[in-house]
Protein backbone atom coordinates (compact mmCIF):
# COMPACT_ATOMS: atom_id res chain seq x y z
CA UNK A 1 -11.01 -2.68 8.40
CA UNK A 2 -14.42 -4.14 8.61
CA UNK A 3 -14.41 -7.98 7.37
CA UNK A 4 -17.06 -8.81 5.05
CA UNK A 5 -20.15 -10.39 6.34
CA UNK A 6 -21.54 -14.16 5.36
CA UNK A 7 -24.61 -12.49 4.25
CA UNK A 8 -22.02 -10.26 2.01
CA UNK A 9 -19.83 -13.31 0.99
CA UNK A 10 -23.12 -15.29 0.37
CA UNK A 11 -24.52 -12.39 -2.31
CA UNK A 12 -21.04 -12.01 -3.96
CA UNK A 13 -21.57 -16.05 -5.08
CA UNK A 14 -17.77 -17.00 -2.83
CA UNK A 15 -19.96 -20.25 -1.92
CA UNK A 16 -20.64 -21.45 -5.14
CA UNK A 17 -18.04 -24.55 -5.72
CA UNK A 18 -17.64 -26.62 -9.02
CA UNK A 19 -19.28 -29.85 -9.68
CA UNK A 20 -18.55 -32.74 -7.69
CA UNK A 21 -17.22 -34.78 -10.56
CA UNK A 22 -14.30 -32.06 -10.27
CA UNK A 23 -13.37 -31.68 -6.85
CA UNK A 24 -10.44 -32.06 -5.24
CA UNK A 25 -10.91 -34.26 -1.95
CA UNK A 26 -7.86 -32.55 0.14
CA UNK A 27 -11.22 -29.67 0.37
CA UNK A 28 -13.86 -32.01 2.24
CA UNK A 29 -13.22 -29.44 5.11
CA UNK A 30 -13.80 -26.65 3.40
CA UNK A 31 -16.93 -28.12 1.75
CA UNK A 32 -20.23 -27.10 3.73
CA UNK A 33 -22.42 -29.44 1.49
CA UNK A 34 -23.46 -30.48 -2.26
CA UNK A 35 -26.29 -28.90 -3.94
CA UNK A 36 -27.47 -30.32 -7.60
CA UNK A 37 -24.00 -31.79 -8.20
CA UNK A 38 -22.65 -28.43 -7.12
CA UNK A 39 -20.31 -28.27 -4.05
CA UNK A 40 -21.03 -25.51 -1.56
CA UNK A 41 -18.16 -23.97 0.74
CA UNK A 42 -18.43 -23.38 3.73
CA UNK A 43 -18.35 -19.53 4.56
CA UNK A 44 -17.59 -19.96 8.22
CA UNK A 45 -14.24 -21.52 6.87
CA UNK A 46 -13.66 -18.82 4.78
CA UNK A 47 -14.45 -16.23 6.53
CA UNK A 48 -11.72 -17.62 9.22
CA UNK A 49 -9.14 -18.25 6.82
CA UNK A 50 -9.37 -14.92 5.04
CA UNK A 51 -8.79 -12.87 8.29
CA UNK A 52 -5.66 -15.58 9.04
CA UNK A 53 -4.73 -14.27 5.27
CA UNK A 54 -5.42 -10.66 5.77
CA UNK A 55 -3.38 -10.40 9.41
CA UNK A 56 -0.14 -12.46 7.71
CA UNK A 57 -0.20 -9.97 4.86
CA UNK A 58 -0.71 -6.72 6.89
CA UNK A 59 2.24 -8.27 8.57
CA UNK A 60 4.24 -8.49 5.09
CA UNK A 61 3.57 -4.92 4.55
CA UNK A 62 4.05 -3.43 7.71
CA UNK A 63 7.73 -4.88 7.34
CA UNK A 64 8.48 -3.30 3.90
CA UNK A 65 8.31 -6.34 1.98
CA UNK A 66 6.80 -6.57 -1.53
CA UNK A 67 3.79 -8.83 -1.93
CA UNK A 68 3.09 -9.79 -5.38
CA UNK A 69 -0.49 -10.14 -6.82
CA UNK A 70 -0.77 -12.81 -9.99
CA UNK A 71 -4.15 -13.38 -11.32
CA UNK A 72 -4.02 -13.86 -15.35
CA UNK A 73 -7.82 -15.07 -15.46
CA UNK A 74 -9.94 -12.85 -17.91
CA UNK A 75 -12.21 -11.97 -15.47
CA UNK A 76 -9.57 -11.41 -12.51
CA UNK A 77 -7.33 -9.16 -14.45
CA UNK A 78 -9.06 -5.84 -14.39
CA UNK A 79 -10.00 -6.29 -10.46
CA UNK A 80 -6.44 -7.73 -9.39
CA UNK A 81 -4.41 -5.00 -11.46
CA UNK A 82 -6.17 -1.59 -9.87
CA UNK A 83 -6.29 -3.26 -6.47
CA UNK A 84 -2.24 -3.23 -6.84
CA UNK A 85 -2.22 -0.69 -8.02
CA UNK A 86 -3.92 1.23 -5.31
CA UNK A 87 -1.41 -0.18 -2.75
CA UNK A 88 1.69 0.13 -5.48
CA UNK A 89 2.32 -3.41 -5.44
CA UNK A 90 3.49 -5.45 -7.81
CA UNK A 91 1.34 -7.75 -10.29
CA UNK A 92 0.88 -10.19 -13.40
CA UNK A 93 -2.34 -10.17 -14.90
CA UNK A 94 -1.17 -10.96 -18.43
CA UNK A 95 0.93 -13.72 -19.04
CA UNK A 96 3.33 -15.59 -16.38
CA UNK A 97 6.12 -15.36 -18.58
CA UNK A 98 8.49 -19.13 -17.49
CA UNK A 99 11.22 -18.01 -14.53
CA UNK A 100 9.36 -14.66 -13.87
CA UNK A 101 10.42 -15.34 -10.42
CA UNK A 102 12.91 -17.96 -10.33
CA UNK A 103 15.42 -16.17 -13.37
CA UNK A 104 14.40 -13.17 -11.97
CA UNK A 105 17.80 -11.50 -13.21
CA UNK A 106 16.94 -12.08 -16.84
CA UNK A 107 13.27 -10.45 -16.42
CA UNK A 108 15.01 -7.67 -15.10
CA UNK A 109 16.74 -7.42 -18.28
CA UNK A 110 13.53 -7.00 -20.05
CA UNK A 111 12.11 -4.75 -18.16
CA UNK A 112 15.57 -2.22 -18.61
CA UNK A 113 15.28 -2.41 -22.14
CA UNK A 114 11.93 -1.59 -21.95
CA UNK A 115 12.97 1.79 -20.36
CA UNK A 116 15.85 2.09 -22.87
CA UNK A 117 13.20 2.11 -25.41
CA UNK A 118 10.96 4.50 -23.33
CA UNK A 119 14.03 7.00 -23.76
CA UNK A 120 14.65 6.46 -26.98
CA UNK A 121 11.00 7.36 -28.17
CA UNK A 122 10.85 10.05 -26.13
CA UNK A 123 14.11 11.50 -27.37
CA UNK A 124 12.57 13.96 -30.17
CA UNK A 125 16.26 15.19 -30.68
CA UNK A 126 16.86 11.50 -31.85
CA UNK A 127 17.66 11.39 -35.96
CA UNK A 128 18.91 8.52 -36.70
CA UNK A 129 15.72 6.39 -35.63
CA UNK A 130 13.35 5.87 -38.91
CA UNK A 131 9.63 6.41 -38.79
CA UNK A 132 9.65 2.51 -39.31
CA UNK A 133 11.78 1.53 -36.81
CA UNK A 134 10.54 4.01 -33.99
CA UNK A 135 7.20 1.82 -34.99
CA UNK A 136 8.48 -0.89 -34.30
CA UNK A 137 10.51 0.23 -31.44
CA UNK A 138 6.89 1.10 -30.05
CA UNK A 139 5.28 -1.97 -30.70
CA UNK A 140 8.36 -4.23 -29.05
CA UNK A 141 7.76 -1.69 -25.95
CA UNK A 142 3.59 -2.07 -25.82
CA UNK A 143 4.26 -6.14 -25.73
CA UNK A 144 6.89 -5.93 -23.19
CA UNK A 145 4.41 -3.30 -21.34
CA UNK A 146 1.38 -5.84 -21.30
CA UNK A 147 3.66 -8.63 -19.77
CA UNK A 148 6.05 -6.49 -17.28
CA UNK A 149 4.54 -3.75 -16.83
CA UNK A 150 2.89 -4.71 -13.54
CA UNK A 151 6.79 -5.59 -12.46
CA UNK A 152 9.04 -2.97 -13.68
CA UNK A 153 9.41 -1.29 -10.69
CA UNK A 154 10.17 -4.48 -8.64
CA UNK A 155 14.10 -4.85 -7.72
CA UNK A 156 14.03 -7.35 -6.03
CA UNK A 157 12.07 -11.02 -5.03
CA UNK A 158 8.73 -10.02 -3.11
CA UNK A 159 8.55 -11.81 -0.10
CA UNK A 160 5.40 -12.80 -0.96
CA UNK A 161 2.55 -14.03 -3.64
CA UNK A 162 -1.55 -13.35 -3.66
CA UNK A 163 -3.00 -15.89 -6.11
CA UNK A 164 -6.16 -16.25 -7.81
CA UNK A 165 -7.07 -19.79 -8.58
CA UNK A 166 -3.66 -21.92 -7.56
CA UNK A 167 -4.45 -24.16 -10.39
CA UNK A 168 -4.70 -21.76 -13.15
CA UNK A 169 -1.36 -20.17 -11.84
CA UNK A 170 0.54 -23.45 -10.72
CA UNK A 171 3.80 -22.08 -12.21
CA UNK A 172 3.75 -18.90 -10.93
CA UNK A 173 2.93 -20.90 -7.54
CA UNK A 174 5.72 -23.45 -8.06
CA UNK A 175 8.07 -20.49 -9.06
CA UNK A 176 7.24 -18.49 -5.40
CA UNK A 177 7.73 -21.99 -3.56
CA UNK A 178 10.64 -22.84 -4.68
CA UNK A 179 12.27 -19.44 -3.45
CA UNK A 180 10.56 -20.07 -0.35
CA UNK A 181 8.14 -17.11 -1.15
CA UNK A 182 5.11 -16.91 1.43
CA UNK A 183 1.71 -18.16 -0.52
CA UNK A 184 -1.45 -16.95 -0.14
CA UNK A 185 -4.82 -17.56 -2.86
CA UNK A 186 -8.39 -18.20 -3.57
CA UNK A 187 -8.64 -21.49 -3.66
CA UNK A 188 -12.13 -23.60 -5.31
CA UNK A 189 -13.18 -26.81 -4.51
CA UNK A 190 -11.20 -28.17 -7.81
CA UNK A 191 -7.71 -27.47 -6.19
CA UNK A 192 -5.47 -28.73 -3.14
CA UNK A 193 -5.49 -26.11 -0.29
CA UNK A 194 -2.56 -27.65 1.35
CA UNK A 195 -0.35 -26.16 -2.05
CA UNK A 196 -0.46 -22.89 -0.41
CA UNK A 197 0.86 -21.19 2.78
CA UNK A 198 -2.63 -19.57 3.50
CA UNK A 199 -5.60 -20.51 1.37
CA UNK A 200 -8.70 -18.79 1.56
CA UNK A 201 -11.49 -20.99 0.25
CA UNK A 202 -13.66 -19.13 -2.24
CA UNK A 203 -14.83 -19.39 -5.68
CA UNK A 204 -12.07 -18.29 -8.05
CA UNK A 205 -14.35 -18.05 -10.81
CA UNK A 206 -16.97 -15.04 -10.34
CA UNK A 207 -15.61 -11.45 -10.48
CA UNK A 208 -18.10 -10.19 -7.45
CA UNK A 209 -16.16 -12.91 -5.54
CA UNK A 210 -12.55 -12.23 -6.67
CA UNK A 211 -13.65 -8.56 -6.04
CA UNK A 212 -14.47 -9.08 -2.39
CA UNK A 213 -11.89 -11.49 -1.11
CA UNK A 214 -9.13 -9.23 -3.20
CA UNK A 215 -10.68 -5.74 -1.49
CA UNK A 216 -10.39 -7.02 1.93
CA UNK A 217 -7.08 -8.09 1.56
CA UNK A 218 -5.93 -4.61 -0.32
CA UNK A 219 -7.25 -2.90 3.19
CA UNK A 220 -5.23 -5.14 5.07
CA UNK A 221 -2.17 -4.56 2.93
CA UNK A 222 -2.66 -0.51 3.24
CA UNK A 223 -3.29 -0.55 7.46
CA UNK A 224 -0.30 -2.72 7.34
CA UNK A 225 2.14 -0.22 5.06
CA UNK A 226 0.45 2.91 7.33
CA UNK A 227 1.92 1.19 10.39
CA UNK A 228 5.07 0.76 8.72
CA UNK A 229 5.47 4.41 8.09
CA UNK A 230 4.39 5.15 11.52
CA UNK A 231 6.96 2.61 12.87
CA UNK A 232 9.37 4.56 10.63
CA UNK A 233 8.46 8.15 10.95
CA UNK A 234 8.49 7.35 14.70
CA UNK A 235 11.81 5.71 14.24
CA UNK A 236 13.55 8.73 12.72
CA UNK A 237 11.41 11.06 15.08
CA UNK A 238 13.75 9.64 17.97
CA UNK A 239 17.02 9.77 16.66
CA UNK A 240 16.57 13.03 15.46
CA UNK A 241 15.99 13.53 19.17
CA UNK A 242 18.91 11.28 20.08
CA UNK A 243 21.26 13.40 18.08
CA UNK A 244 20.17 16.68 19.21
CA UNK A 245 20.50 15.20 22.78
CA UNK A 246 24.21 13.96 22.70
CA UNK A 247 27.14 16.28 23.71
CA UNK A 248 28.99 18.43 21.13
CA UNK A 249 32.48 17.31 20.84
């Protein structure tokens, strides 16, 4: 797992702040200097705080917990989404839909009826649905798809959330605090770092820069769910051997 350079961090634009008129002052550490009224972060810092990120979360994974990605941005969505995806994790990228988290029983609720309706239209033996009403039926399910589909195979609370921009999402970040969720994000110059557990100063804005801080920590997520299956594998490995060992009765 190779962590990006500064050189690599500097050409994906993670320096570039916002204006100073904007800033949050709770960043002045994180702030390397101001150029044209623009904030610059400093890349030492975030190179630092992203590997503090990255260890914590290959940490989550290696347990078996779920880490949840939220990033409802435009030009976040696309990048957040497949990079759950490739480590089947859960995400939001649409909409945070009010007590996602925190009524998380009621969300559940959506997403079954969802798959009710996913049975339904796939029953062809099925008469007594209309051509009308399987449309409809089919547009309920796309809407419900767009906002839960990133969830519907979560069962339970993750034990923790990746965030782009903590400001944009402040109720999906209120919602993961409150259940004492573990917080990690991008965080800009415009926001207050000390809102989340682990915040790796970056600019939240660009998609080359969402793309690299997000990649890194998708490796660390995957070495962390490989040693988890090792840890498992070799778990089962010796009480196999255990059992095979003890005396017949």
């Amino acid at each position: 797992m190779a962590k990006p350079t500064n050189k690599e961090l500097l050409d994906a634009g993670v320096h570039f702040g916002h204006m100073k008129r904007k800033w949050n002052p709770k960043m002045q550490p994180n702030i390397f200097m101001e150029r044209k009224g623009i904030h610059i972060i400093d890349l030492n810092r975030t190179s630092t705080e992203l590997d503090r990120a990255a260890k914590a979360l290959k940490q989550i994974a290696a347990s078996g917990k779920k880490i949840l990605f939220v990033a409802t941005k435009k030009q976040a969505r696309d990048i957040v989404s497949k990079a759950a995806r490739s480590v089947e994790m859960p995400f939001v990228v649409e909409r945070w839909l009010g007590g996602m988290m925190t009524n998380f029983s009621t969300i559940r609720k959506s997403v079954k009826k969802m798959n009710t309706i996913d049975k339904m239209l796939a029953d062809t033996t099925l008469t007594s649905v209309t051509k009308k009403e399987r449309l409809t039926l089919t547009r309920e399910r796309n809407k419900l798809e767009r906002v839960l589909g990133g969830i519907a195979n979560l069962n339970r609370l993750p034990g923790a959330v990746f965030i782009v921009d903590i400001g944009h999402e402040h109720i999906a970040l209120a919602e993961s605090k409150k259940l004492g969720m573990r917080t990690f994000g991008m965080v800009d110059t415009n926001s207050d770092p000390n809102l989340v557990d682990y915040a790796i100063p970056a600019n939240d804005d660009a998609s080359k820069s969402i793309s690299i801080i997000t990649d890194y920590i998708v490796e660390a997520i995957q070495e962390g769910l490989k040693e988890g299956a090792k840890k498992k594998q070799d778990r089962a490995t010796a009480k196999a051997k255990q059992d095979k060992a003890a005396p017949k009765a």
